[in-house]
N, C-alpha and C. Protein backbone atom coordinates (compact mmCIF):
# COMPACT_ATOMS: atom_id res chain seq x y z
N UNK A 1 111.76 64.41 252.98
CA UNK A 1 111.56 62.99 252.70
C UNK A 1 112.64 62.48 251.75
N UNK A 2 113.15 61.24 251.92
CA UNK A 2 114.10 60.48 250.97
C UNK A 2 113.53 60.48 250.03
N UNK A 3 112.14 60.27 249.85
CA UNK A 3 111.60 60.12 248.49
C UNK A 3 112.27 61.47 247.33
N UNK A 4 111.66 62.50 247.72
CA UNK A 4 112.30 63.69 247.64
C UNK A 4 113.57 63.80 246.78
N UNK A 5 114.58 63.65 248.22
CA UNK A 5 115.93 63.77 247.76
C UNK A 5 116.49 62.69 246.58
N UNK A 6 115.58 61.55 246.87
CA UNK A 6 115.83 60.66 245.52
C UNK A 6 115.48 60.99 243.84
N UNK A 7 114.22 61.68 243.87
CA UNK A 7 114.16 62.63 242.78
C UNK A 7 114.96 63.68 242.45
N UNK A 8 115.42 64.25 243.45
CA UNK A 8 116.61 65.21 242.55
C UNK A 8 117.99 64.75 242.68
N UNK A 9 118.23 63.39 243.35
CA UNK A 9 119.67 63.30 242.65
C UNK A 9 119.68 62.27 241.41
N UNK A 10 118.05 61.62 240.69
CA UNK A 10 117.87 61.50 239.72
C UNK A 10 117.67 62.59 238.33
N UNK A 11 117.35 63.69 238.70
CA UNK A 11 117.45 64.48 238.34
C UNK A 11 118.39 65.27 237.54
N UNK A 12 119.78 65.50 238.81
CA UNK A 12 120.68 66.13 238.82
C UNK A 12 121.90 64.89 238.00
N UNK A 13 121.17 63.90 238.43
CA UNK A 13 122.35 62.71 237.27
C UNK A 13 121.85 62.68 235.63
N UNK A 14 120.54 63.27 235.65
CA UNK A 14 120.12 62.98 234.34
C UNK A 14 120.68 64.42 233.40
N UNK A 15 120.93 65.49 234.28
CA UNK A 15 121.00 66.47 233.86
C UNK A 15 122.76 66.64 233.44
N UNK A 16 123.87 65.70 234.36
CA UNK A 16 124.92 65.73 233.95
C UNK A 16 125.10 64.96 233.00
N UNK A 17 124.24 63.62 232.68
CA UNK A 17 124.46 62.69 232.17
C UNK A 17 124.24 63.30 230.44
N UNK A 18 123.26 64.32 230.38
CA UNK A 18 123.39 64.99 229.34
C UNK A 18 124.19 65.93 228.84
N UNK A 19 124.76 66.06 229.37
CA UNK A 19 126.15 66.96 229.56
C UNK A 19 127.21 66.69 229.42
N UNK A 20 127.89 64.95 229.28
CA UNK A 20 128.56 64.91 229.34
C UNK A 20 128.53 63.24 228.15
N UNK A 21 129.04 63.00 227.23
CA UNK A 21 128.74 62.27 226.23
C UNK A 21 129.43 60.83 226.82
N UNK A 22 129.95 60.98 227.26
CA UNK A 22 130.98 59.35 228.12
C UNK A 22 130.48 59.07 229.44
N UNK A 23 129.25 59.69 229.72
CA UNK A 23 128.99 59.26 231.66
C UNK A 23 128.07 57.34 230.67
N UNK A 24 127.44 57.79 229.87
CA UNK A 24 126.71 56.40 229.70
C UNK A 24 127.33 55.39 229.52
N UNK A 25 128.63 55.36 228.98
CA UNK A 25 129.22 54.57 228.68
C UNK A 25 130.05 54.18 229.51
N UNK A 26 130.65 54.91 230.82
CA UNK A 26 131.20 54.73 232.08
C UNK A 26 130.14 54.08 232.79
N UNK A 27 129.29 54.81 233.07
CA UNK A 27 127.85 53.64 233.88
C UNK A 27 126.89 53.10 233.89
N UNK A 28 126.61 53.22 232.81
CA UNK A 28 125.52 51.91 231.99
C UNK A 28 125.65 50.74 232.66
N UNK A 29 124.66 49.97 232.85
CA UNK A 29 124.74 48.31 233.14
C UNK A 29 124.65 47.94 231.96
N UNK A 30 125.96 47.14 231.59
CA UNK A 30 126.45 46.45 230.56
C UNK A 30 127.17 45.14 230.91
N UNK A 31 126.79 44.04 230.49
CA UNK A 31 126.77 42.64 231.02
C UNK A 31 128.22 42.52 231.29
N UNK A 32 128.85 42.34 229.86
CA UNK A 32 130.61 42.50 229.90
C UNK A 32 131.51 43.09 230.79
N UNK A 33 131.17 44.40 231.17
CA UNK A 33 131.75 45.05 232.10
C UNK A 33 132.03 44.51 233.14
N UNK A 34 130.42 44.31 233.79
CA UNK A 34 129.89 44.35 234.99
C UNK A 34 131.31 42.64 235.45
N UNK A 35 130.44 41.55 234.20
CA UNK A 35 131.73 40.57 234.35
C UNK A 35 133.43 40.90 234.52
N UNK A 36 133.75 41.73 234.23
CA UNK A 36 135.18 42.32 234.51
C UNK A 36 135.65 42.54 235.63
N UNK A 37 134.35 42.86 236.54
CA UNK A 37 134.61 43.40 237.82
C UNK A 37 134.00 45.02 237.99
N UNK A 38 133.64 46.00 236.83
CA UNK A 38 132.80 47.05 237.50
C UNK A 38 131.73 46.70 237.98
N UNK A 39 131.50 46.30 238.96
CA UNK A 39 130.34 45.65 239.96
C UNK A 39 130.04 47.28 239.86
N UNK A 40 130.39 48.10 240.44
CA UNK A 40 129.63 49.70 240.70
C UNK A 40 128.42 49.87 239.23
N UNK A 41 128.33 49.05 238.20
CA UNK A 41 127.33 49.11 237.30
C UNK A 41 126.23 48.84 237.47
N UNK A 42 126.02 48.45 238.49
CA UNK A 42 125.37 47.25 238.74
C UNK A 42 123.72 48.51 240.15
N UNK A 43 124.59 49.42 240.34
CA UNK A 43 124.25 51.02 240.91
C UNK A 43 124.10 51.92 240.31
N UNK A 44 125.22 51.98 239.89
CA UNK A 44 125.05 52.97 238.87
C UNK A 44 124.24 53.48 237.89
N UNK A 45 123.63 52.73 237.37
CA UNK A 45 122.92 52.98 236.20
C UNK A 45 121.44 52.72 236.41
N UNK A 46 120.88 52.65 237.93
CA UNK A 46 119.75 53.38 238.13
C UNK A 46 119.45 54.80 238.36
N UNK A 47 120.70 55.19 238.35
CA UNK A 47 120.59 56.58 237.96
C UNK A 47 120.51 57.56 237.00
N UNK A 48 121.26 56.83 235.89
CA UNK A 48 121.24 57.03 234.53
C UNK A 48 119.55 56.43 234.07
N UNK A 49 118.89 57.64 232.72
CA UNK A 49 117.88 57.28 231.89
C UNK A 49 118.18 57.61 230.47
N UNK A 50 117.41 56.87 229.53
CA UNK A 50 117.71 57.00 228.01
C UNK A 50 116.79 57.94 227.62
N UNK A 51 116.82 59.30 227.66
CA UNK A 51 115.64 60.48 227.32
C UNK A 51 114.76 60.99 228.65
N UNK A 52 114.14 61.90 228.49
CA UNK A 52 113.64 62.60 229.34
C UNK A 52 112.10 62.30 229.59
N UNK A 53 111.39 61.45 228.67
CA UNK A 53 110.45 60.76 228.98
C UNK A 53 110.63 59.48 230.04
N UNK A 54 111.92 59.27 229.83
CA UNK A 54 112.04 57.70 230.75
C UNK A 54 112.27 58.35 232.27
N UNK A 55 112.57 59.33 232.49
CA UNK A 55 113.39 60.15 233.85
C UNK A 55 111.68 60.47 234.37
N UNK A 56 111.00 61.17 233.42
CA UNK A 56 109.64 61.63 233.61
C UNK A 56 108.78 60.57 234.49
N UNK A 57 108.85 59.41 233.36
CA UNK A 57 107.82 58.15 233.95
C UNK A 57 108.24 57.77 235.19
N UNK A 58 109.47 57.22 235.43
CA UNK A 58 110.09 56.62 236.67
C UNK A 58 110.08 57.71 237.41
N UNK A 59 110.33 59.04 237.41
CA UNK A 59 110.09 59.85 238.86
C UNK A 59 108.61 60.46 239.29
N UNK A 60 107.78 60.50 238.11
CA UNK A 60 106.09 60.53 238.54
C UNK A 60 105.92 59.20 239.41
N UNK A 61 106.26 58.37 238.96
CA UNK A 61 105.69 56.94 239.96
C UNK A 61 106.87 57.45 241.20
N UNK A 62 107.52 57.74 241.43
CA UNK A 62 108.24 57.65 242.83
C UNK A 62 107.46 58.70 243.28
N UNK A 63 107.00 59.48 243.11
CA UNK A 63 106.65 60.65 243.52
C UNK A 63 104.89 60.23 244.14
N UNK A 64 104.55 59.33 243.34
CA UNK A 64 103.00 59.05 243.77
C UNK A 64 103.68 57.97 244.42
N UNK A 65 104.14 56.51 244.38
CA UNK A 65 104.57 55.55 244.98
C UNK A 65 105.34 55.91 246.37
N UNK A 66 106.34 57.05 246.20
CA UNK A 66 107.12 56.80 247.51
C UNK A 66 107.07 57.52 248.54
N UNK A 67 105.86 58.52 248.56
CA UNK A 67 105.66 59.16 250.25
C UNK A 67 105.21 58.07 251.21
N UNK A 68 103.76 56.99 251.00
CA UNK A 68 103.24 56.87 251.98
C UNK A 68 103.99 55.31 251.96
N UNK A 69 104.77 55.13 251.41
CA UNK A 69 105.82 53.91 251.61
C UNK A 69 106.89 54.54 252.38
N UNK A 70 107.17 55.52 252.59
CA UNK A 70 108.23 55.89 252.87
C UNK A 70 107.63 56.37 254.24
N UNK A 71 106.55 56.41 254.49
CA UNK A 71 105.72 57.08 255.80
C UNK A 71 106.23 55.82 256.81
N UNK A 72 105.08 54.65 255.62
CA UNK A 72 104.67 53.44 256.54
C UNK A 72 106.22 52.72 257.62
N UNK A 73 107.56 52.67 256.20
CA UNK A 73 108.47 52.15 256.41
C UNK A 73 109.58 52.65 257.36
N UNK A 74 109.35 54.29 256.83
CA UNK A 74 110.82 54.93 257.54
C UNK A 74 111.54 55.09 256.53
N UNK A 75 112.48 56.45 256.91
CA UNK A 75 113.21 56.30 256.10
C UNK A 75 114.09 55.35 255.82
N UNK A 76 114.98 54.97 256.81
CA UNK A 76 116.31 53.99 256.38
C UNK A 76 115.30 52.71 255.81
N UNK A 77 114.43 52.44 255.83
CA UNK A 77 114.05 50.84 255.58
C UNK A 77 113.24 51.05 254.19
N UNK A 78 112.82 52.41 254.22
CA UNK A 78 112.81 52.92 252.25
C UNK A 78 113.72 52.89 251.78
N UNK A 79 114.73 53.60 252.52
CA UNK A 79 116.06 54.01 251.17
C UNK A 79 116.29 52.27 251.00
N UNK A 80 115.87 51.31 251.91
CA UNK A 80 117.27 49.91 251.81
C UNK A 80 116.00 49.56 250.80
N UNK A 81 115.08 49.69 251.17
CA UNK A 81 114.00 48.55 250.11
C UNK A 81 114.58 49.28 248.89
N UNK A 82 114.26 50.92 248.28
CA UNK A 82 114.40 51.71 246.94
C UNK A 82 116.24 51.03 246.72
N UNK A 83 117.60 50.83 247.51
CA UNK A 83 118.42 50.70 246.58
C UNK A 83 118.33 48.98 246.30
N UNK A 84 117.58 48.14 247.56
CA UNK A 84 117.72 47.08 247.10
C UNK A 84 116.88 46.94 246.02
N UNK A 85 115.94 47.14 245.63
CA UNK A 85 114.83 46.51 243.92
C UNK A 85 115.99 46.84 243.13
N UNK A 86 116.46 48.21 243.08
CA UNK A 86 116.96 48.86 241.93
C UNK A 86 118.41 47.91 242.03
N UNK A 87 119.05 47.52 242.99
CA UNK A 87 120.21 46.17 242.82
C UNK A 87 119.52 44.73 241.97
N UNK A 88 118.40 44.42 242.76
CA UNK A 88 117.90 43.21 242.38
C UNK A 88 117.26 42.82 240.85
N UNK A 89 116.85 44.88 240.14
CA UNK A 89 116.66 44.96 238.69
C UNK A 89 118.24 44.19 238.04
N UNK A 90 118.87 45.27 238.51
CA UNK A 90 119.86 44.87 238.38
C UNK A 90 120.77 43.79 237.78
N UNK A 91 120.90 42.89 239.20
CA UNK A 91 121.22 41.57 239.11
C UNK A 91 120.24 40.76 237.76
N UNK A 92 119.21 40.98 237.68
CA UNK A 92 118.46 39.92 236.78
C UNK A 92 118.84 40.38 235.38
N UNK A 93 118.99 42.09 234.79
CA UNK A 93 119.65 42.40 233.98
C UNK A 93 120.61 41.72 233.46
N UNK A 94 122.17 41.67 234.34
CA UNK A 94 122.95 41.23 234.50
C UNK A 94 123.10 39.83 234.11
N UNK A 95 122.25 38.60 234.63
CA UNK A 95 122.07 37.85 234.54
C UNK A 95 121.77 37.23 233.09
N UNK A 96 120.49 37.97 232.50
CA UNK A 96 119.68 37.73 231.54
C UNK A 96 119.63 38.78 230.10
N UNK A 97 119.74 39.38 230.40
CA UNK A 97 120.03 40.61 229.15
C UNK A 97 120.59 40.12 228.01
N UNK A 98 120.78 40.23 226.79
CA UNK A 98 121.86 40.10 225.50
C UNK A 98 123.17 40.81 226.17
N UNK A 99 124.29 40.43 225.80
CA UNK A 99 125.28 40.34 226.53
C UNK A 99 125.80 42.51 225.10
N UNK A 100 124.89 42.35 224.50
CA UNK A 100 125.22 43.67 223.65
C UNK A 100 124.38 44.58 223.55
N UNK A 101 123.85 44.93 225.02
CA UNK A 101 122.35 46.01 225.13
C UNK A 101 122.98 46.56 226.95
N UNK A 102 123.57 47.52 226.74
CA UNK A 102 123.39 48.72 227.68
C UNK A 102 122.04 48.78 228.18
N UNK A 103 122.31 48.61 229.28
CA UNK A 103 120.42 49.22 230.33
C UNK A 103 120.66 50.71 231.33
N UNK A 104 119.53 51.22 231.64
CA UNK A 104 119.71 52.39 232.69
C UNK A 104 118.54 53.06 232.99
N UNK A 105 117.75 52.88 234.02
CA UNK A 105 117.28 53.74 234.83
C UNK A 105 116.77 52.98 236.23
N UNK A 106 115.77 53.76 236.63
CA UNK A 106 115.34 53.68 238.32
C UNK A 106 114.13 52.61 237.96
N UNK A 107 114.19 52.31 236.98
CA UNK A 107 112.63 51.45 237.07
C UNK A 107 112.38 50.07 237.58
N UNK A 108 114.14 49.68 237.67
CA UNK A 108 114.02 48.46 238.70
C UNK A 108 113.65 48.82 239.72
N UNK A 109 113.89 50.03 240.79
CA UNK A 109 113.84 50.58 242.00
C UNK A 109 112.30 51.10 241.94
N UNK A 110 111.45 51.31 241.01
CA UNK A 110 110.31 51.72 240.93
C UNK A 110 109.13 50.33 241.08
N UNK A 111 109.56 49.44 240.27
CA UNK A 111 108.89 48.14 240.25
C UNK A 111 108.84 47.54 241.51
N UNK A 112 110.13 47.86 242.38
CA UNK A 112 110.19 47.36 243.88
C UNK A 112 109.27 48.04 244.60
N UNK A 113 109.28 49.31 244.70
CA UNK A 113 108.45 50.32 245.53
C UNK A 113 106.71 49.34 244.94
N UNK A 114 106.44 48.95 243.45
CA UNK A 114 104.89 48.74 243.08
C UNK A 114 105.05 47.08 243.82
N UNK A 115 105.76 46.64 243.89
CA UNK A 115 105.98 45.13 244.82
C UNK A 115 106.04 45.20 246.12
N UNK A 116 106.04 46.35 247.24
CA UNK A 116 106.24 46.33 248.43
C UNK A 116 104.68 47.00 248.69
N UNK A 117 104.33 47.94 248.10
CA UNK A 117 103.10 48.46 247.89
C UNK A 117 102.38 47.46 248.64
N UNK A 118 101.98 46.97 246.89
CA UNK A 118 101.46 46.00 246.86
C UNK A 118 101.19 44.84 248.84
N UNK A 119 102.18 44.15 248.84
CA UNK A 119 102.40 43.13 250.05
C UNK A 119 101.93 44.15 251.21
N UNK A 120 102.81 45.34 251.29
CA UNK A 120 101.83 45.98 252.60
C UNK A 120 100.18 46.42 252.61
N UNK A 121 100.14 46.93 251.35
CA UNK A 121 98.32 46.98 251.54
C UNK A 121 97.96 45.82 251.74
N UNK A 122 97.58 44.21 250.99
CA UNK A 122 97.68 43.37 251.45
C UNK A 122 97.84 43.10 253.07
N UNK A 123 98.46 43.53 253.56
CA UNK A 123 99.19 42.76 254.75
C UNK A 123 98.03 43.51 255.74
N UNK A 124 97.87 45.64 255.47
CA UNK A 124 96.48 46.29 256.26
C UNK A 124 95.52 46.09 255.79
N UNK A 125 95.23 44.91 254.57
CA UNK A 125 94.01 44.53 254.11
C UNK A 125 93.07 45.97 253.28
N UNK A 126 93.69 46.59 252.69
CA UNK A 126 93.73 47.07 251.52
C UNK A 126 93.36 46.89 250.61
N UNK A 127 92.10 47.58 249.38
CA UNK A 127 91.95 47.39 248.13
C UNK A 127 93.52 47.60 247.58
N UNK A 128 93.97 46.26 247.50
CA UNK A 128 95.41 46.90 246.32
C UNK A 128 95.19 46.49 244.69
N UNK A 129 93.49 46.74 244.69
CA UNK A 129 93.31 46.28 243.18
C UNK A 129 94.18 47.53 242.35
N UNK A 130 94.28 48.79 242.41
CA UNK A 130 94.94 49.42 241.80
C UNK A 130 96.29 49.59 241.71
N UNK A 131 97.01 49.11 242.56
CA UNK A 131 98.35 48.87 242.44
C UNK A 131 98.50 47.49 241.19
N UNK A 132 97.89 46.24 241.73
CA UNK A 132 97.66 45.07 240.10
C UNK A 132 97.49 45.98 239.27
N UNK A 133 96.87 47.17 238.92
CA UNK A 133 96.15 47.69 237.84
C UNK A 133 97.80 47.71 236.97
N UNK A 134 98.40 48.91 238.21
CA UNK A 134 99.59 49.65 237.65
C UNK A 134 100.87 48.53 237.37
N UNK A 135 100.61 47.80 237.96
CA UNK A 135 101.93 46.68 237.82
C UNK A 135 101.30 46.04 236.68
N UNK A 136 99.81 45.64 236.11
CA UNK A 136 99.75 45.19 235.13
C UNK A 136 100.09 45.73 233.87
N UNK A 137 99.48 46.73 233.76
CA UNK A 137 99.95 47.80 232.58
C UNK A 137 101.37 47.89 232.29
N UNK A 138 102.31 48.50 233.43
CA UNK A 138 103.28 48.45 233.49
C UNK A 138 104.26 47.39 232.77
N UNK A 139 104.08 46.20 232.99
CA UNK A 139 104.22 44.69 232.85
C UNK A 139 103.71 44.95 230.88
N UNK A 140 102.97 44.94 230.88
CA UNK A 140 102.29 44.72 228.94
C UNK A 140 102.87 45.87 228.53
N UNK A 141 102.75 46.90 229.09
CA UNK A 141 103.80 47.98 228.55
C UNK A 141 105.52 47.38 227.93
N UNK A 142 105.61 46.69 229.42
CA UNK A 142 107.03 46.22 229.05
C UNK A 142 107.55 45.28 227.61
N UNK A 143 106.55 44.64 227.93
CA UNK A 143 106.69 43.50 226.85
C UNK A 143 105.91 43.44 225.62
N UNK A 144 105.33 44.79 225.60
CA UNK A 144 104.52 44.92 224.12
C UNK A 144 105.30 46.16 223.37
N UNK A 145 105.65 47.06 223.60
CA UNK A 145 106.23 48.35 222.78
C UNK A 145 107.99 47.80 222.62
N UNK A 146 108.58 46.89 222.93
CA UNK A 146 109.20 46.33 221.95
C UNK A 146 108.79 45.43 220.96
N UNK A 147 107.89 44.42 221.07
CA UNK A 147 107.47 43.76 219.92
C UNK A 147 106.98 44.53 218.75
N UNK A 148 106.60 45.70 219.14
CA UNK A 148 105.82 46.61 218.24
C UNK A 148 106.85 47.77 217.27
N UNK A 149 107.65 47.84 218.28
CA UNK A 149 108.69 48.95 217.81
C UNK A 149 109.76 48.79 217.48
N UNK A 150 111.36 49.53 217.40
CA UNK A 150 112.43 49.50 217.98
C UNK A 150 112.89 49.97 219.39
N UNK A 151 111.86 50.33 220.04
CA UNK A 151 112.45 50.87 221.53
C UNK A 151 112.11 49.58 222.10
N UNK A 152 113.76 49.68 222.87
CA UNK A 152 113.70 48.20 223.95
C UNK A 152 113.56 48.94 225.62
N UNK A 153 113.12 47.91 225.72
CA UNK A 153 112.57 48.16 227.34
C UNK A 153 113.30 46.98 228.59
N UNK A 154 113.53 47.16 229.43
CA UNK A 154 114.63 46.53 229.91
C UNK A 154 113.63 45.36 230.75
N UNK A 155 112.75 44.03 230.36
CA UNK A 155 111.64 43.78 231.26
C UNK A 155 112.68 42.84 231.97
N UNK A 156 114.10 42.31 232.38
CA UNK A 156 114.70 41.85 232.82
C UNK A 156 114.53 42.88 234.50
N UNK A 157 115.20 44.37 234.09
CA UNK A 157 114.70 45.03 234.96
C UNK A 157 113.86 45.47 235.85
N UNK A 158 112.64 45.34 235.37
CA UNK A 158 111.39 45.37 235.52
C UNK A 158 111.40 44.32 236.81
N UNK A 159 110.76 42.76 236.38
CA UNK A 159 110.53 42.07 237.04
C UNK A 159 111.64 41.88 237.69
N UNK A 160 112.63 41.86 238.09
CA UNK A 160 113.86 41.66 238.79
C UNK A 160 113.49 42.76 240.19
N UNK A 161 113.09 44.37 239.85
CA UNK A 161 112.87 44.79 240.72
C UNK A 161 111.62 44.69 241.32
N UNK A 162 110.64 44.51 240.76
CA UNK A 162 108.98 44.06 241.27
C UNK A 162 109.46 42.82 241.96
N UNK A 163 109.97 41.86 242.01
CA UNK A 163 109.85 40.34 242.72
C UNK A 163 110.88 41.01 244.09
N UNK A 164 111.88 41.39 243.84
CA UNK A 164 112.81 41.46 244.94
C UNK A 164 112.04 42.62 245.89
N UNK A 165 111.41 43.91 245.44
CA UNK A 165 110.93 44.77 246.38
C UNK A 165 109.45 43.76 246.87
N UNK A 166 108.55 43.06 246.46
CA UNK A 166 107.68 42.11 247.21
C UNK A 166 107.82 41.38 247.92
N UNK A 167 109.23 40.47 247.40
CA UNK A 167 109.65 39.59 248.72
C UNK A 167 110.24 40.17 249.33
N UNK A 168 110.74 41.25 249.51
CA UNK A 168 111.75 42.37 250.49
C UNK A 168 110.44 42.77 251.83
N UNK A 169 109.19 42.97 251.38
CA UNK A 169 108.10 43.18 252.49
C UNK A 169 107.99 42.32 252.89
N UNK A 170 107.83 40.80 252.83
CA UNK A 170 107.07 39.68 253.16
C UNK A 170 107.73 39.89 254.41
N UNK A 171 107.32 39.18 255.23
CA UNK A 171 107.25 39.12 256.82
C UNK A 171 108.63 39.93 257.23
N UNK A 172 107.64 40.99 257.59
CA UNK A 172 108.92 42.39 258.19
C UNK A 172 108.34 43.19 259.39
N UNK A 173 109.14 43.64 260.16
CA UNK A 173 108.51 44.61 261.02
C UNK A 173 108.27 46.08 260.50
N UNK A 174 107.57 46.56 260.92
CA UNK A 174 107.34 47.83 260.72
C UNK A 174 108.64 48.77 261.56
N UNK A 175 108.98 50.10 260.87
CA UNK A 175 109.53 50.73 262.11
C UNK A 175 109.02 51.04 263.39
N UNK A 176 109.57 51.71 264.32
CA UNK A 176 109.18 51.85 265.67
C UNK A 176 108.71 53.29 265.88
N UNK A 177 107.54 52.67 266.62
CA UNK A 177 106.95 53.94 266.27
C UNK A 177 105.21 53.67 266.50
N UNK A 178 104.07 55.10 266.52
CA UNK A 178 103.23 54.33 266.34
C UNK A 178 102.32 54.00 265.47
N UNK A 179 102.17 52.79 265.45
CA UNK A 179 102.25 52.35 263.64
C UNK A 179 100.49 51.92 263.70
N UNK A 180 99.67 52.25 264.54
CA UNK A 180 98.66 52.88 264.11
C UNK A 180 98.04 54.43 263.26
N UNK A 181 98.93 55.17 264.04
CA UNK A 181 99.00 56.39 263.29
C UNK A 181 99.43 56.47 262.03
N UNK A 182 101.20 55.01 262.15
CA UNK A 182 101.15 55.01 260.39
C UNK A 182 100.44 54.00 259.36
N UNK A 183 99.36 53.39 260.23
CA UNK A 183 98.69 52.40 259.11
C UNK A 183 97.59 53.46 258.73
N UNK A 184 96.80 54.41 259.31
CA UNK A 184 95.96 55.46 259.45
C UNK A 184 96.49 55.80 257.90
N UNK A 185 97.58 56.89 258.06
CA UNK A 185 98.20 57.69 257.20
C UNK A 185 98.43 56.78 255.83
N UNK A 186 98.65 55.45 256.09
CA UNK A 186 98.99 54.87 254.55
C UNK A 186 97.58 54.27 254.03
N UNK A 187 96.91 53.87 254.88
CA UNK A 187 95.39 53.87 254.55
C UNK A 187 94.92 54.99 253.60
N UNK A 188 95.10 56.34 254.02
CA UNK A 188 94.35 56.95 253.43
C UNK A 188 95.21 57.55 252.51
N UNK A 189 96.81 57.13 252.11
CA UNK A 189 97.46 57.53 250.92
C UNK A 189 97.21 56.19 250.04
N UNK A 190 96.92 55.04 250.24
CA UNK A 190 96.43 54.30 249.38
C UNK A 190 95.28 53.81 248.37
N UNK A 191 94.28 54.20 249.47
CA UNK A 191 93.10 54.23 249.33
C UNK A 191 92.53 54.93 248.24
């Protein structure tokens, strides 16, 4: 499964990224840059995380979030939804951020996967009260443990990838295939 292979080349980036004291500063999404023209920042640095708790959180949720999304969808139309949120975190980063705060990880690309969720249970008529649960928390998470702390949390990211992976489902085909068997299967990984 892509899901899969997406965890270990998050993994395997987090593991060089510690290894090597200048990868953050080469691919960080950093507003300035990105204005220069390293557009590749803009990718890059959903691969990059700040500690091993942040790599932890964002790949437990892919790991529960992205099999039976990745069932329902297919692969190629997972991998495009997982790099588009994590672009569309991105872009709103980019956009909105303090122009002097480095960002980095998958959690734009994670917020997309809890926004596509979301619209397809919806769409097989689905309790998706627990997905609201997780996007809510998620969401007050974001915007409360900086008011509280010094750890900043990127909620530019956040909602940038939750809105773009929701409207990325809205009226889509399913892959080809038979997609009773895969409403079956995501039924009962949602459920």
């Amino acid at each position: 499964m892509l899901t899969y292979t997406l965890i270990v080349i998050n993994v395997l980036a987090f593991v060089v990224q510690m290894s090597s004291g200048n990868l953050e500063k080469q691919l960080a999404l950093w507003s300035p840059a990105v204005a220069d023209g390293q557009l590749y920042r803009l990718v890059t640095s959903a691969f990059l995380h700040y500690g091993a708790t942040h790599l932890l959180l964002n790949m437990w949720a892919l790991y529960v979030v992205g099999p039976p999304l990745e069932i329902w969808l297919g692969r190629l139309r997972f991998g495009a939804l997982y790099a588009l949120s994590g672009l569309g975190g991105s872009v709103l980063v980019y956009l909105l951020s303090p122009l002097n705060t480095a960002t980095a990880g998958a959690s734009g690309a994670i917020f997309g996967l809890f926004g596509a969720t979301f619209v397809v249970g919806k769409r097989l008529a689905l309790d998706v009260r627990w997905v609201v649960a997780v996007i809510v928390i998620n969401l007050v998470f974001t915007f409360v443990v900086p008011a509280v702390s010094s750890q900043l949390i990127s909620w530019q990211g956040h909602v940038g990838g939750l809105v773009t992976g929701g409207w990325s489902r809205r009226p889509t085909s399913t892959r080809r295939g038979n997609a009773g068997t895969r409403s079956k299967s995501l039924r009962r990984s949602l459920s």
